[in-house]
PDB file of N, CA and C in Angstrom:
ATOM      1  N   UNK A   1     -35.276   3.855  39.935  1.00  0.00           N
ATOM      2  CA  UNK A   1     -35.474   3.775  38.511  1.00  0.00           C
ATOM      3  C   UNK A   1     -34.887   5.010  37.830  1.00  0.00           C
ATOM      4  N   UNK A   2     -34.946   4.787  36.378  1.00  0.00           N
ATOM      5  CA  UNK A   2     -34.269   6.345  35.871  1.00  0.00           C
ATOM      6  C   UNK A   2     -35.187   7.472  36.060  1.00  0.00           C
ATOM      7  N   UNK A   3     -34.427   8.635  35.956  1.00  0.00           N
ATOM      8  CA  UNK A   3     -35.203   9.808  35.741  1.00  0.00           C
ATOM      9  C   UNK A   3     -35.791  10.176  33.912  1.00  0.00           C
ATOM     10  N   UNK A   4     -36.518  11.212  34.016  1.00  0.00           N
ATOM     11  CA  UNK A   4     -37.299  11.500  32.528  1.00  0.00           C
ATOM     12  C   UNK A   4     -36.600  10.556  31.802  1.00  0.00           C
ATOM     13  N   UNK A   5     -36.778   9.935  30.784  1.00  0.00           N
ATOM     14  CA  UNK A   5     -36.190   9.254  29.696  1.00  0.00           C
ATOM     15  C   UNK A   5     -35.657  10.124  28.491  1.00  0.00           C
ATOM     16  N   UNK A   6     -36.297  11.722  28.603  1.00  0.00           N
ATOM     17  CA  UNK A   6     -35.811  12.717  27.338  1.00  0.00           C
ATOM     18  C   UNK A   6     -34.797  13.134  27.990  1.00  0.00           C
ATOM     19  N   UNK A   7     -34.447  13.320  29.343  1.00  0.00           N
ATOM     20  CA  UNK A   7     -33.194  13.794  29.965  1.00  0.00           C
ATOM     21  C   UNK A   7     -32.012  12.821  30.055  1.00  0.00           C
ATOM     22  N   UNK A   8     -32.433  11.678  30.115  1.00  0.00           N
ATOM     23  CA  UNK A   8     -31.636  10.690  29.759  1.00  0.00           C
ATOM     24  C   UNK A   8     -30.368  10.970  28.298  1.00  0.00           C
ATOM     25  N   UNK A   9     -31.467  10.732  27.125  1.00  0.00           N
ATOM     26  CA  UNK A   9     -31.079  10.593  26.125  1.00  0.00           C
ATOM     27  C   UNK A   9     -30.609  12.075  25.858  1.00  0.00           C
ATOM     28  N   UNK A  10     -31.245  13.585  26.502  1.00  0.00           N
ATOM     29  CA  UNK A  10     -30.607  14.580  26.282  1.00  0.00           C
ATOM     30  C   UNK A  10     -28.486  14.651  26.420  1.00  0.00           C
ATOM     31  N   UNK A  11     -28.467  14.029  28.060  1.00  0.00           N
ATOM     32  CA  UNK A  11     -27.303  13.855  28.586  1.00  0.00           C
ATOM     33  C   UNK A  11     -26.676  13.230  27.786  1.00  0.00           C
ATOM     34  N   UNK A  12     -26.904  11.880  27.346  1.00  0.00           N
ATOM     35  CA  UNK A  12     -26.280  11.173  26.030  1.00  0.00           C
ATOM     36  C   UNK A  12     -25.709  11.978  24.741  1.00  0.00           C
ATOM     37  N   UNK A  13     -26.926  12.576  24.454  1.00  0.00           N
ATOM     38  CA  UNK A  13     -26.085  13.958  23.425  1.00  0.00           C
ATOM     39  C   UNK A  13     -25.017  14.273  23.523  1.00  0.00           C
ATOM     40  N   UNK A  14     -25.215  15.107  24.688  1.00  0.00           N
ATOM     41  CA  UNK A  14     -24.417  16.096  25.088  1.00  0.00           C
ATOM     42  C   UNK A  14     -22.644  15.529  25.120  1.00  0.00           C
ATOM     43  N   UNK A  15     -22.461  14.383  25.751  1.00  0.00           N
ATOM     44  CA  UNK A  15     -21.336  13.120  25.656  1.00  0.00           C
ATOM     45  C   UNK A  15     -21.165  13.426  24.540  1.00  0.00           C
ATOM     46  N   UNK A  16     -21.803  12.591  23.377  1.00  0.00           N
ATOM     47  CA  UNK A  16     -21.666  12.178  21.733  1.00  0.00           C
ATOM     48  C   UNK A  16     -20.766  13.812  21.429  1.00  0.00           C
ATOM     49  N   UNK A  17     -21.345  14.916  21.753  1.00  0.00           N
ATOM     50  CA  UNK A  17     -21.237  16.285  20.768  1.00  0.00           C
ATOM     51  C   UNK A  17     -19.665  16.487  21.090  1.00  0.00           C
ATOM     52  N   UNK A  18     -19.444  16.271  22.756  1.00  0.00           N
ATOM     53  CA  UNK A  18     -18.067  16.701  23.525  1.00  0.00           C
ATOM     54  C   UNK A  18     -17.259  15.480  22.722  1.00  0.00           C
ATOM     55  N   UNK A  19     -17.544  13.644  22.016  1.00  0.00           N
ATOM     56  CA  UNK A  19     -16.832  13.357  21.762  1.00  0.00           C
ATOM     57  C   UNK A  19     -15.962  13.544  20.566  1.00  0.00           C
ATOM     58  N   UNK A  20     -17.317  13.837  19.471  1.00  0.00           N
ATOM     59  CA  UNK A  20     -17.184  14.356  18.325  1.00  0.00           C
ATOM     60  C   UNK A  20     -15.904  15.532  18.318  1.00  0.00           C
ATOM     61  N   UNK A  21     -16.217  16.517  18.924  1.00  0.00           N
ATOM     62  CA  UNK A  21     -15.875  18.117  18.967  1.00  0.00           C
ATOM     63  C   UNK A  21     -14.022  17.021  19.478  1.00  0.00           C
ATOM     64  N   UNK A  22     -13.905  16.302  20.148  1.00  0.00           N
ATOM     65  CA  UNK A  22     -12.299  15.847  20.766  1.00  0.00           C
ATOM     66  C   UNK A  22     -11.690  15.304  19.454  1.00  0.00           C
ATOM     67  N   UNK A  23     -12.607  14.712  19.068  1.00  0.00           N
ATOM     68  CA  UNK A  23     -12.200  13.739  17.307  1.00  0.00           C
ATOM     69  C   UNK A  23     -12.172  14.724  16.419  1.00  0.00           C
ATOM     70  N   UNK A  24     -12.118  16.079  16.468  1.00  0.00           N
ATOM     71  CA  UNK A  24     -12.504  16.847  15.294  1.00  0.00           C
ATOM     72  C   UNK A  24     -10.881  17.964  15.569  1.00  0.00           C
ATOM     73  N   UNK A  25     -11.027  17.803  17.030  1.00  0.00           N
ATOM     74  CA  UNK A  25     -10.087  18.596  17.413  1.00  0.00           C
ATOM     75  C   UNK A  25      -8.280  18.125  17.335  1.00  0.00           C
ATOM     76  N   UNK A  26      -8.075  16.656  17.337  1.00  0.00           N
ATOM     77  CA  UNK A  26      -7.348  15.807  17.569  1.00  0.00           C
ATOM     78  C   UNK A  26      -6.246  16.258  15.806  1.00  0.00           C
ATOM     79  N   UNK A  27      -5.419  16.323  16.252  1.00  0.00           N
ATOM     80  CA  UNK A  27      -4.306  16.420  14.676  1.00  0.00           C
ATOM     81  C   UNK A  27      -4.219  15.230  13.791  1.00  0.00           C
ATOM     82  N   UNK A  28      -3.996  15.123  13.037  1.00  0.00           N
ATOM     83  CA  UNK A  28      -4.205  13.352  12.103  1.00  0.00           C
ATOM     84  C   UNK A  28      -3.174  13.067  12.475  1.00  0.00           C
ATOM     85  N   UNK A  29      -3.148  11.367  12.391  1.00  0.00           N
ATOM     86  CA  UNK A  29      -2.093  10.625  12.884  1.00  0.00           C
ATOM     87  C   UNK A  29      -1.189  10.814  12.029  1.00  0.00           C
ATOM     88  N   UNK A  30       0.040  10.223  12.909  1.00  0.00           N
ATOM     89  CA  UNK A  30       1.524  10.379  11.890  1.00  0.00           C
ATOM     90  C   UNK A  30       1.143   9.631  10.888  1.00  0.00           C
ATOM     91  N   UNK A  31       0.880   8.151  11.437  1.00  0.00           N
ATOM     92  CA  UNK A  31       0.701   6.890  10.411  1.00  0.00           C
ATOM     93  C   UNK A  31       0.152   7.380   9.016  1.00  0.00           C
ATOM     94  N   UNK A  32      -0.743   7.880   9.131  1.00  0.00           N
ATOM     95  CA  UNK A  32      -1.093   8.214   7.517  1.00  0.00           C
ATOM     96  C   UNK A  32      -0.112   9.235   6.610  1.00  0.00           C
ATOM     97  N   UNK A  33       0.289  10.038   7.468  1.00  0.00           N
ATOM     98  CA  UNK A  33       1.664  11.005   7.442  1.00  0.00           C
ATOM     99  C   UNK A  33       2.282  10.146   6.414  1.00  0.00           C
ATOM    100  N   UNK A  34       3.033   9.126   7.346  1.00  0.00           N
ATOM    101  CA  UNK A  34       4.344   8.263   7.291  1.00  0.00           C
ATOM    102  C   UNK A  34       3.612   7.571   5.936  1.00  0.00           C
ATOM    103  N   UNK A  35       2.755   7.296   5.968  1.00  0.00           N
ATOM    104  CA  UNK A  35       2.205   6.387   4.485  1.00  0.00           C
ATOM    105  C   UNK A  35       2.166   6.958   3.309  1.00  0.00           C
ATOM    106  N   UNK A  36       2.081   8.268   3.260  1.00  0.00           N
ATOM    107  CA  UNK A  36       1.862   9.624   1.834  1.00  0.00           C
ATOM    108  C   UNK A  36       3.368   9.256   1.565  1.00  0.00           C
ATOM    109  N   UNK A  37       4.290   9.518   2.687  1.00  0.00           N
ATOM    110  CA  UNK A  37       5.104   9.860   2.524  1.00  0.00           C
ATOM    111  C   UNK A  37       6.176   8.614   1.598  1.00  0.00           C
ATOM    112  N   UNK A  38       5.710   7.603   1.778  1.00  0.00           N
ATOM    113  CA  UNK A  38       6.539   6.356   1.230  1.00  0.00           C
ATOM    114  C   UNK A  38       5.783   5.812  -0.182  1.00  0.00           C
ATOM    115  N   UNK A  39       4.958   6.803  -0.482  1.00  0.00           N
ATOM    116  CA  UNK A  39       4.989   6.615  -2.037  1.00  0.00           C
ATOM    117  C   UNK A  39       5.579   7.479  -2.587  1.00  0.00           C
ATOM    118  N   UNK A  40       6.030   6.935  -4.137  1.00  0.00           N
ATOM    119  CA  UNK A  40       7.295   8.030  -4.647  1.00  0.00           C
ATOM    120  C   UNK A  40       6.487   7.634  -5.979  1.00  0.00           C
ATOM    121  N   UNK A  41       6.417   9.127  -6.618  1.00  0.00           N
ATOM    122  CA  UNK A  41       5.759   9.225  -7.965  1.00  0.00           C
ATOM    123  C   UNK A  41       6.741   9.124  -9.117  1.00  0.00           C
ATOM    124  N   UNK A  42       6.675   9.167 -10.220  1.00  0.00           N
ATOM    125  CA  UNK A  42       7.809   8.558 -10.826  1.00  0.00           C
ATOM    126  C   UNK A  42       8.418   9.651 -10.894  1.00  0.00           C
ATOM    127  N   UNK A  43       8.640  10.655 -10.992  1.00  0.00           N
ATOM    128  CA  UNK A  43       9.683  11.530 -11.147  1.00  0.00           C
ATOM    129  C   UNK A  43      10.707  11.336  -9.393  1.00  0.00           C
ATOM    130  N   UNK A  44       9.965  11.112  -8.245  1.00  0.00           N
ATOM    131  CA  UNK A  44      10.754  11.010  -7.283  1.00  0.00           C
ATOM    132  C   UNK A  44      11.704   9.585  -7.673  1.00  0.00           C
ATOM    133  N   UNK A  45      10.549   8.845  -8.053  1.00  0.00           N
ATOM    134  CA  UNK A  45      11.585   7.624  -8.156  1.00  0.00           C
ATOM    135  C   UNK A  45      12.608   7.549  -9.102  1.00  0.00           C
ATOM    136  N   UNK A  46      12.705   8.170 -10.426  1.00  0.00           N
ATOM    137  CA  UNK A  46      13.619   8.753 -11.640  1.00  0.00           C
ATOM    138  C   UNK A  46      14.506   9.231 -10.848  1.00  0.00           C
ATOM    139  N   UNK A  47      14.610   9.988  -9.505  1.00  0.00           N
ATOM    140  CA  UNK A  47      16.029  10.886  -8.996  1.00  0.00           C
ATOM    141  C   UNK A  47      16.330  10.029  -8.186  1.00  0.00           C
ATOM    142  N   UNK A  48      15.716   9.460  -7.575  1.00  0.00           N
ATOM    143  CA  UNK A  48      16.388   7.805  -6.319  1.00  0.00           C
ATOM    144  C   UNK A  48      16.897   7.157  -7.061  1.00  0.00           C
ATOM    145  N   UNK A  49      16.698   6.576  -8.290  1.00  0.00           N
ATOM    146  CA  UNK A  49      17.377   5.703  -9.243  1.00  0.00           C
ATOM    147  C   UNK A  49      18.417   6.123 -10.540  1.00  0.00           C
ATOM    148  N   UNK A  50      18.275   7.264 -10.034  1.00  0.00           N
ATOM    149  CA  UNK A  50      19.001   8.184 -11.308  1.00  0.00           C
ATOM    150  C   UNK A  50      18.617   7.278 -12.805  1.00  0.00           C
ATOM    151  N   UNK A  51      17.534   7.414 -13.073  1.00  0.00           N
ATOM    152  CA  UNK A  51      16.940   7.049 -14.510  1.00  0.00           C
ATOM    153  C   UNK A  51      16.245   8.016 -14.638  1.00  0.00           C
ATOM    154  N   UNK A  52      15.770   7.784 -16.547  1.00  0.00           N
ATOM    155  CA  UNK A  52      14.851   8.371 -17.055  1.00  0.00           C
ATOM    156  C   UNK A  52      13.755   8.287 -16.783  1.00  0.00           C
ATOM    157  N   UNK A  53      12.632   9.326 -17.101  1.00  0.00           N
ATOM    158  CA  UNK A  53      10.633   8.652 -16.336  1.00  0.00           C
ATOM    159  C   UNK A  53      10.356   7.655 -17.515  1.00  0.00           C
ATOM    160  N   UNK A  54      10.922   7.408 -18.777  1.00  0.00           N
ATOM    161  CA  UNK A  54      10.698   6.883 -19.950  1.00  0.00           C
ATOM    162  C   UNK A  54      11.346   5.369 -19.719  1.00  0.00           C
ATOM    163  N   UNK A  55      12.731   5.551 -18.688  1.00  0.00           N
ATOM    164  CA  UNK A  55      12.790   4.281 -18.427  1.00  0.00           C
ATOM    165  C   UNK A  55      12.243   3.490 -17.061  1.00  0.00           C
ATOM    166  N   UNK A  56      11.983   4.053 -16.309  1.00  0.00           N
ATOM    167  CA  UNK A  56      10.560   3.938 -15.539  1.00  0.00           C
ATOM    168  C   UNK A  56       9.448   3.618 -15.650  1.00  0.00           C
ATOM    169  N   UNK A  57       9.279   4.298 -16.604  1.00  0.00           N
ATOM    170  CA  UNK A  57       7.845   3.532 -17.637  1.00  0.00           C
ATOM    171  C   UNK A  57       8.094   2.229 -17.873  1.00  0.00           C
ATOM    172  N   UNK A  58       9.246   2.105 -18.863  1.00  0.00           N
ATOM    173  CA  UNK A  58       9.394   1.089 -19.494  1.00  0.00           C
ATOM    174  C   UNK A  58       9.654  -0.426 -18.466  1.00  0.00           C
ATOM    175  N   UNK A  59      10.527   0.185 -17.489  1.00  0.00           N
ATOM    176  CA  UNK A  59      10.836  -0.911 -16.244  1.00  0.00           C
ATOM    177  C   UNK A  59       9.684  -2.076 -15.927  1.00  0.00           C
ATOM    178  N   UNK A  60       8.912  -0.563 -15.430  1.00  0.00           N
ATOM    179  CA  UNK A  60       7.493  -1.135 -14.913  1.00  0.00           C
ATOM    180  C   UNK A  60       6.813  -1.882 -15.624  1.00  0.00           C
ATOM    181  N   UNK A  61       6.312  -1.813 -17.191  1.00  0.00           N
ATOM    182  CA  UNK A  61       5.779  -2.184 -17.747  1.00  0.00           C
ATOM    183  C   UNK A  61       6.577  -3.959 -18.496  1.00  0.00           C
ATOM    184  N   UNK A  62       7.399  -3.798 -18.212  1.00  0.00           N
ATOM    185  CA  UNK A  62       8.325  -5.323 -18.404  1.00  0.00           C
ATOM    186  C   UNK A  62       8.237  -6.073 -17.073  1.00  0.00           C
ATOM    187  N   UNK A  63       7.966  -5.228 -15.982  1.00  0.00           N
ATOM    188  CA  UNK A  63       7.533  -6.416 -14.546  1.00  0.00           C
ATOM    189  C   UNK A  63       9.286  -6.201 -13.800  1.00  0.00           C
ATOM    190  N   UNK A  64      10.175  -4.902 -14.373  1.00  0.00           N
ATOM    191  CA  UNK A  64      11.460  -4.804 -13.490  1.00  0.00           C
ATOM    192  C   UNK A  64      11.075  -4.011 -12.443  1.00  0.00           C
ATOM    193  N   UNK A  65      10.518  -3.395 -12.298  1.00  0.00           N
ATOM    194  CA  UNK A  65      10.297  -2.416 -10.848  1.00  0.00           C
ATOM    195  C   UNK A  65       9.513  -3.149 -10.168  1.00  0.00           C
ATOM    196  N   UNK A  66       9.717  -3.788  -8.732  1.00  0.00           N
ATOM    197  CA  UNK A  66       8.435  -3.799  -8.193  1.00  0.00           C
ATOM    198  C   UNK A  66       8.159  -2.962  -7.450  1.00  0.00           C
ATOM    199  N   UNK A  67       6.913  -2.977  -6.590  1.00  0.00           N
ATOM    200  CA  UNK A  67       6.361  -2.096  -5.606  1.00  0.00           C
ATOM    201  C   UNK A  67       5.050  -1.111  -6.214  1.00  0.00           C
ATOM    202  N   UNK A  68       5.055  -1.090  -7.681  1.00  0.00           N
ATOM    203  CA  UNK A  68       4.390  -0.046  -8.701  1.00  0.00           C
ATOM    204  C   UNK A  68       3.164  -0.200  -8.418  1.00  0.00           C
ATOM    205  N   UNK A  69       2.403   0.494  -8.477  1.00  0.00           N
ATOM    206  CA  UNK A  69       0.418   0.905  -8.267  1.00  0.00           C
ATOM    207  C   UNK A  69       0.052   1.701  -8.600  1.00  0.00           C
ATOM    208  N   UNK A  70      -0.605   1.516  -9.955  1.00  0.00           N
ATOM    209  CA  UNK A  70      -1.411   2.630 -10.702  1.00  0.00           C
ATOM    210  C   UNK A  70      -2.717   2.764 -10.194  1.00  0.00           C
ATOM    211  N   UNK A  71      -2.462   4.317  -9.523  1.00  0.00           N
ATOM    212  CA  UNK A  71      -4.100   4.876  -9.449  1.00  0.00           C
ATOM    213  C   UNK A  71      -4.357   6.295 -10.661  1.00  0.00           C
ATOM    214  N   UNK A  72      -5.481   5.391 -11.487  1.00  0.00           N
ATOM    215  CA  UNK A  72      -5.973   6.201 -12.639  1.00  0.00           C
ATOM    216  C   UNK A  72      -4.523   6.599 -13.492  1.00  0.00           C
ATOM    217  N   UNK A  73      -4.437   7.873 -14.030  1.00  0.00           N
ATOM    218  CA  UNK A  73      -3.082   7.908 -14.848  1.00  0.00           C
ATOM    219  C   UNK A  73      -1.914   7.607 -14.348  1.00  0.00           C
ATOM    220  N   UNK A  74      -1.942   7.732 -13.189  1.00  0.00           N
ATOM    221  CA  UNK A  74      -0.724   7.855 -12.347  1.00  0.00           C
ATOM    222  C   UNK A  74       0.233   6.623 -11.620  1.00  0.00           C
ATOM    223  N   UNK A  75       0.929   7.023 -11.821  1.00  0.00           N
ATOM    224  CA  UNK A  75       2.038   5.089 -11.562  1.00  0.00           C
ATOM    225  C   UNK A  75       2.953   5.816  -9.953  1.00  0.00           C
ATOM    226  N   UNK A  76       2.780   4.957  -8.979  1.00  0.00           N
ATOM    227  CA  UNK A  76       2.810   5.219  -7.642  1.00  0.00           C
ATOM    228  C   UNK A  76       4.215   3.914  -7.292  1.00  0.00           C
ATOM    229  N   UNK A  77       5.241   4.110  -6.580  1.00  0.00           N
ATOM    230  CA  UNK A  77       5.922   3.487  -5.982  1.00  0.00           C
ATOM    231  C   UNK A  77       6.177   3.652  -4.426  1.00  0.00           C
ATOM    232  N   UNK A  78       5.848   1.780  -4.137  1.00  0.00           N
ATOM    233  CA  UNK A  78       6.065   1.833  -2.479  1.00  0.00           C
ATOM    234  C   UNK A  78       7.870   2.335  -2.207  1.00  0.00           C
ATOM    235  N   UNK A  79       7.798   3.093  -1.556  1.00  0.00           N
ATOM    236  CA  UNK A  79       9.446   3.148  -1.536  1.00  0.00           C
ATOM    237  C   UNK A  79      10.599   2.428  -0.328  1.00  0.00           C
ATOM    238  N   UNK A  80       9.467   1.548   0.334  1.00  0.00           N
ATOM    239  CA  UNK A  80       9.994   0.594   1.235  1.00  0.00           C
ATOM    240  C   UNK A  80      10.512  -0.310   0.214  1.00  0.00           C
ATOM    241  N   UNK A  81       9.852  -0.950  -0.725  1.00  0.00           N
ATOM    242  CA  UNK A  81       9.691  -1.797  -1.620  1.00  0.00           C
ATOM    243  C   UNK A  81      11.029  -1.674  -2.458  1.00  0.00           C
ATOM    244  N   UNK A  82      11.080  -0.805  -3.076  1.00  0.00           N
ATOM    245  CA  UNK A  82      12.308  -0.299  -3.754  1.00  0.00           C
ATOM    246  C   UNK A  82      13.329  -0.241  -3.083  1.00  0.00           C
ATOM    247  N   UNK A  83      13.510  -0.048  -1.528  1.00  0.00           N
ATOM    248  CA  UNK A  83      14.834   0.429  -1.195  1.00  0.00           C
ATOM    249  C   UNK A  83      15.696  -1.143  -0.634  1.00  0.00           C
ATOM    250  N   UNK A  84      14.124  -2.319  -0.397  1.00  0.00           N
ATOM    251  CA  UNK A  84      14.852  -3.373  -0.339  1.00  0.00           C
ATOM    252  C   UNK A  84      15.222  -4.259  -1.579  1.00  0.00           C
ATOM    253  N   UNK A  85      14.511  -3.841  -2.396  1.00  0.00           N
ATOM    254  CA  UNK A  85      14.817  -4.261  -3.946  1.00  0.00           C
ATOM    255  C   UNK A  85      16.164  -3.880  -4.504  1.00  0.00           C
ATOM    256  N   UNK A  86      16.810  -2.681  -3.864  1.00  0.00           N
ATOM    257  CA  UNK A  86      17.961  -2.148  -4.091  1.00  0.00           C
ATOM    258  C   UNK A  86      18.676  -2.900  -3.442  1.00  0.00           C
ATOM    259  N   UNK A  87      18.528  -2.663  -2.170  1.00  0.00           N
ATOM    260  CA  UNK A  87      19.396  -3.705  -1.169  1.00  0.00           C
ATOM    261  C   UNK A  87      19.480  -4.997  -1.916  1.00  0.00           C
ATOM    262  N   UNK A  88      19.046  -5.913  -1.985  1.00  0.00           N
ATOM    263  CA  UNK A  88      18.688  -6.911  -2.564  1.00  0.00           C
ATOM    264  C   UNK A  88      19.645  -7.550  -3.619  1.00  0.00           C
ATOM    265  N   UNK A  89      19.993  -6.384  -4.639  1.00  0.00           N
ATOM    266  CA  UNK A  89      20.625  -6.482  -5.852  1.00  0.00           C
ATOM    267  C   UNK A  89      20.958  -7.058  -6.109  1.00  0.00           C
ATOM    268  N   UNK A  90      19.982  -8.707  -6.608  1.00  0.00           N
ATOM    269  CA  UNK A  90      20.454  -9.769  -7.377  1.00  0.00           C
ATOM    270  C   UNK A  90      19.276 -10.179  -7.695  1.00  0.00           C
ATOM    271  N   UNK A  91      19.511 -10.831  -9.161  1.00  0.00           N
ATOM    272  CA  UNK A  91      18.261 -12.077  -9.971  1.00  0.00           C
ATOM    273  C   UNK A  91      18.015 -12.599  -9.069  1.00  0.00           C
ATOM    274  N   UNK A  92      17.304 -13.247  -9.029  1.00  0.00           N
ATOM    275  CA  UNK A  92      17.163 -14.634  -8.366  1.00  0.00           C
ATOM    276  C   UNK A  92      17.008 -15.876  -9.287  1.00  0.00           C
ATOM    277  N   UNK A  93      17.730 -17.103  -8.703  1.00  0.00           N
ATOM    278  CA  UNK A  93      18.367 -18.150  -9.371  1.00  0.00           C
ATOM    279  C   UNK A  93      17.092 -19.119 -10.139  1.00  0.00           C
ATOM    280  N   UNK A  94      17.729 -19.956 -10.392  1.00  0.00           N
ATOM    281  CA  UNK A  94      16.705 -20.821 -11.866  1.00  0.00           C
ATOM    282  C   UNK A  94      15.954 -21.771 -10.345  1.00  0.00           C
ATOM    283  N   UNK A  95      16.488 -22.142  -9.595  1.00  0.00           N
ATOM    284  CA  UNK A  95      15.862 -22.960  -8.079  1.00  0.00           C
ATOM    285  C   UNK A  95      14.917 -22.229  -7.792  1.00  0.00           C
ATOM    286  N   UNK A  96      15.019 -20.837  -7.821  1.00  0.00           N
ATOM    287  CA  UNK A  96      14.252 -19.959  -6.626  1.00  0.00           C
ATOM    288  C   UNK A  96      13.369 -19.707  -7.566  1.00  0.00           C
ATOM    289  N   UNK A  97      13.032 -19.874  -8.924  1.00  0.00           N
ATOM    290  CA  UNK A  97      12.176 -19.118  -9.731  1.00  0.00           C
ATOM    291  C   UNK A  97      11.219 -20.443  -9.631  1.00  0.00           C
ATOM    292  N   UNK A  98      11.828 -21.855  -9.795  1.00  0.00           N
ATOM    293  CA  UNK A  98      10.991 -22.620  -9.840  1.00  0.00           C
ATOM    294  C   UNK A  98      10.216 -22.841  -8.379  1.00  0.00           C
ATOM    295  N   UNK A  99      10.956 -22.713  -7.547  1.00  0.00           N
ATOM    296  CA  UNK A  99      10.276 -22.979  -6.393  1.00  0.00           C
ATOM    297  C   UNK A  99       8.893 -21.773  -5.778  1.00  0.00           C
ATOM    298  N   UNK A 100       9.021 -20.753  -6.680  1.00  0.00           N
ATOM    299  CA  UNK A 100       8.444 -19.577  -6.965  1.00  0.00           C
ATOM    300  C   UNK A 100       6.787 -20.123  -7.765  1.00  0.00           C
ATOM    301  N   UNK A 101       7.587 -20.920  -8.666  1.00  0.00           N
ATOM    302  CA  UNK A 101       6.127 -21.355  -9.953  1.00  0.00           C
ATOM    303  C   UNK A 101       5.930 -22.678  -9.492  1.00  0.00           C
ATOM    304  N   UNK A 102       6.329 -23.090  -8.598  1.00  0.00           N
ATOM    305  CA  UNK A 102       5.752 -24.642  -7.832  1.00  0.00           C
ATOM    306  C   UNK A 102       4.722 -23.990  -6.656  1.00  0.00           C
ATOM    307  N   UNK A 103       4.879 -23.062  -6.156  1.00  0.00           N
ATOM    308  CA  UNK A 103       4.136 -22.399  -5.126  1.00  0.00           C
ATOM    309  C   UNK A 103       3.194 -21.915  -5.711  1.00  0.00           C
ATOM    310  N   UNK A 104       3.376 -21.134  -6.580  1.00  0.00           N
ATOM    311  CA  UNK A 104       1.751 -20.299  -7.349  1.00  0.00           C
ATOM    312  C   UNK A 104       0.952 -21.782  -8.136  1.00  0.00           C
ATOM    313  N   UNK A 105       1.488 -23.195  -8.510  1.00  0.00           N
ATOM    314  CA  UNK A 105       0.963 -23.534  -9.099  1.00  0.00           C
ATOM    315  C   UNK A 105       0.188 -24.730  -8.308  1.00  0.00           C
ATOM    316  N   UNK A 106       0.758 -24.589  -6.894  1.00  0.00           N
ATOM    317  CA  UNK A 106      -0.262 -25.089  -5.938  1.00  0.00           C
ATOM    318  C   UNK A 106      -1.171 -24.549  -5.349  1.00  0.00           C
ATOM    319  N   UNK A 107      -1.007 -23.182  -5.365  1.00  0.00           N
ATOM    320  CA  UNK A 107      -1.823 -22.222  -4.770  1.00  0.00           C
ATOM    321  C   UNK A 107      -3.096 -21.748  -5.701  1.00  0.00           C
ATOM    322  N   UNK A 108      -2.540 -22.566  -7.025  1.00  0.00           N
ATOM    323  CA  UNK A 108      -3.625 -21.844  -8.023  1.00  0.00           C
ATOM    324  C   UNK A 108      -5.222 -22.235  -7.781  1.00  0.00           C
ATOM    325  N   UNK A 109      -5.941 -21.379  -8.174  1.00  0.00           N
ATOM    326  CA  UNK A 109      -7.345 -21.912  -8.210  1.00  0.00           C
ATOM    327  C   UNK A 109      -8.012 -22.422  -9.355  1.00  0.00           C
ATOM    328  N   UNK A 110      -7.303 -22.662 -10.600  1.00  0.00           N
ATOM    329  CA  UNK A 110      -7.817 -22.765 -11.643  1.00  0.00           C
ATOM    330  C   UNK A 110      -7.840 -24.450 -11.318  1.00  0.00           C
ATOM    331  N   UNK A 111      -8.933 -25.043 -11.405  1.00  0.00           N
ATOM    332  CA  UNK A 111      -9.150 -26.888 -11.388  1.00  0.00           C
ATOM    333  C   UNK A 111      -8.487 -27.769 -12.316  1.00  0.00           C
ATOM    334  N   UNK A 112      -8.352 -28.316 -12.493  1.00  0.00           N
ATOM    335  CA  UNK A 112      -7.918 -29.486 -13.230  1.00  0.00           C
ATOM    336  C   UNK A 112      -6.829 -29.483 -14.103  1.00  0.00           C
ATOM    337  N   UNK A 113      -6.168 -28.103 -13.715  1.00  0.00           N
ATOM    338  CA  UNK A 113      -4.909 -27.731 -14.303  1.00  0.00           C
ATOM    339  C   UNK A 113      -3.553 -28.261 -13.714  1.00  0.00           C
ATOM    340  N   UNK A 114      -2.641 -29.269 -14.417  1.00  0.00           N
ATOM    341  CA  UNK A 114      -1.550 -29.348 -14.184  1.00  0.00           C
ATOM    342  C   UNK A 114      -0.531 -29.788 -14.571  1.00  0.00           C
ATOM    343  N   UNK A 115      -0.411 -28.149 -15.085  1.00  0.00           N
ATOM    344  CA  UNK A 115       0.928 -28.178 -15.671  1.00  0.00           C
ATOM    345  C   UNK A 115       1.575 -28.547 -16.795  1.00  0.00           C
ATOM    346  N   UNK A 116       0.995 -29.150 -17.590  1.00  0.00           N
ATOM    347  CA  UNK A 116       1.541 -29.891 -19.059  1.00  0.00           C
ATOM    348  C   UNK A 116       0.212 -29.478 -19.596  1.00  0.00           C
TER     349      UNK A 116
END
């Protein structure tokens, strides 16, 4: 059978403290690194795009930039997002827009809505 039951749970401690103290000791992962690093605040994104922050503003706020996420004052760009948006560099066609608003308008949750 076991021994004392307070020596038990002492030994258990002792584990928990050594795992803690390894987790405390351990450097932060890249991953979160790599994640700071791929948001671009608008002035970074103003020199990647060689624009103004005024037309940055304005982009965003017409729905031309994507990738954008405002936390509190601040307007945040994914810069994965942007660099395939660059790549990308084209409208997309009057087909692809509808096939775009045929998808959201099946996907919608609003009931008894359709369309006319």
């Amino acid at each position: 059978m076991a021994s004392n039951p307070f020596e038990v749970i002492e030994e258990r401690l002792v584990i928990i403290e050594n795992l803690i103290i390894d987790l405390k000791n351990q450097p932060p992962k890249v991953e979160q690194k790599e994640e700071m690093q791929q948001l671009l605040t608008v002035d970074e994104l103003a020199h990647l795009l060689h624009l103004s922050k005024p037309t940055i503003y304005s982009n965003y706020s017409k729905g031309l930039l994507p990738g954008g996420c405002k936390q509190g004052k601040r307007l945040y760009f994914d810069k994965k997002i942007i660099i395939s948006w660059i790549k990308s560099g084209r409208k997309l066609s009057n087909a692809e827009i509808e096939q775009q608003a045929e998808a959201y308008l099946s996907n919608s949750k609003r009931k008894g809505y359709h369309g006319k």
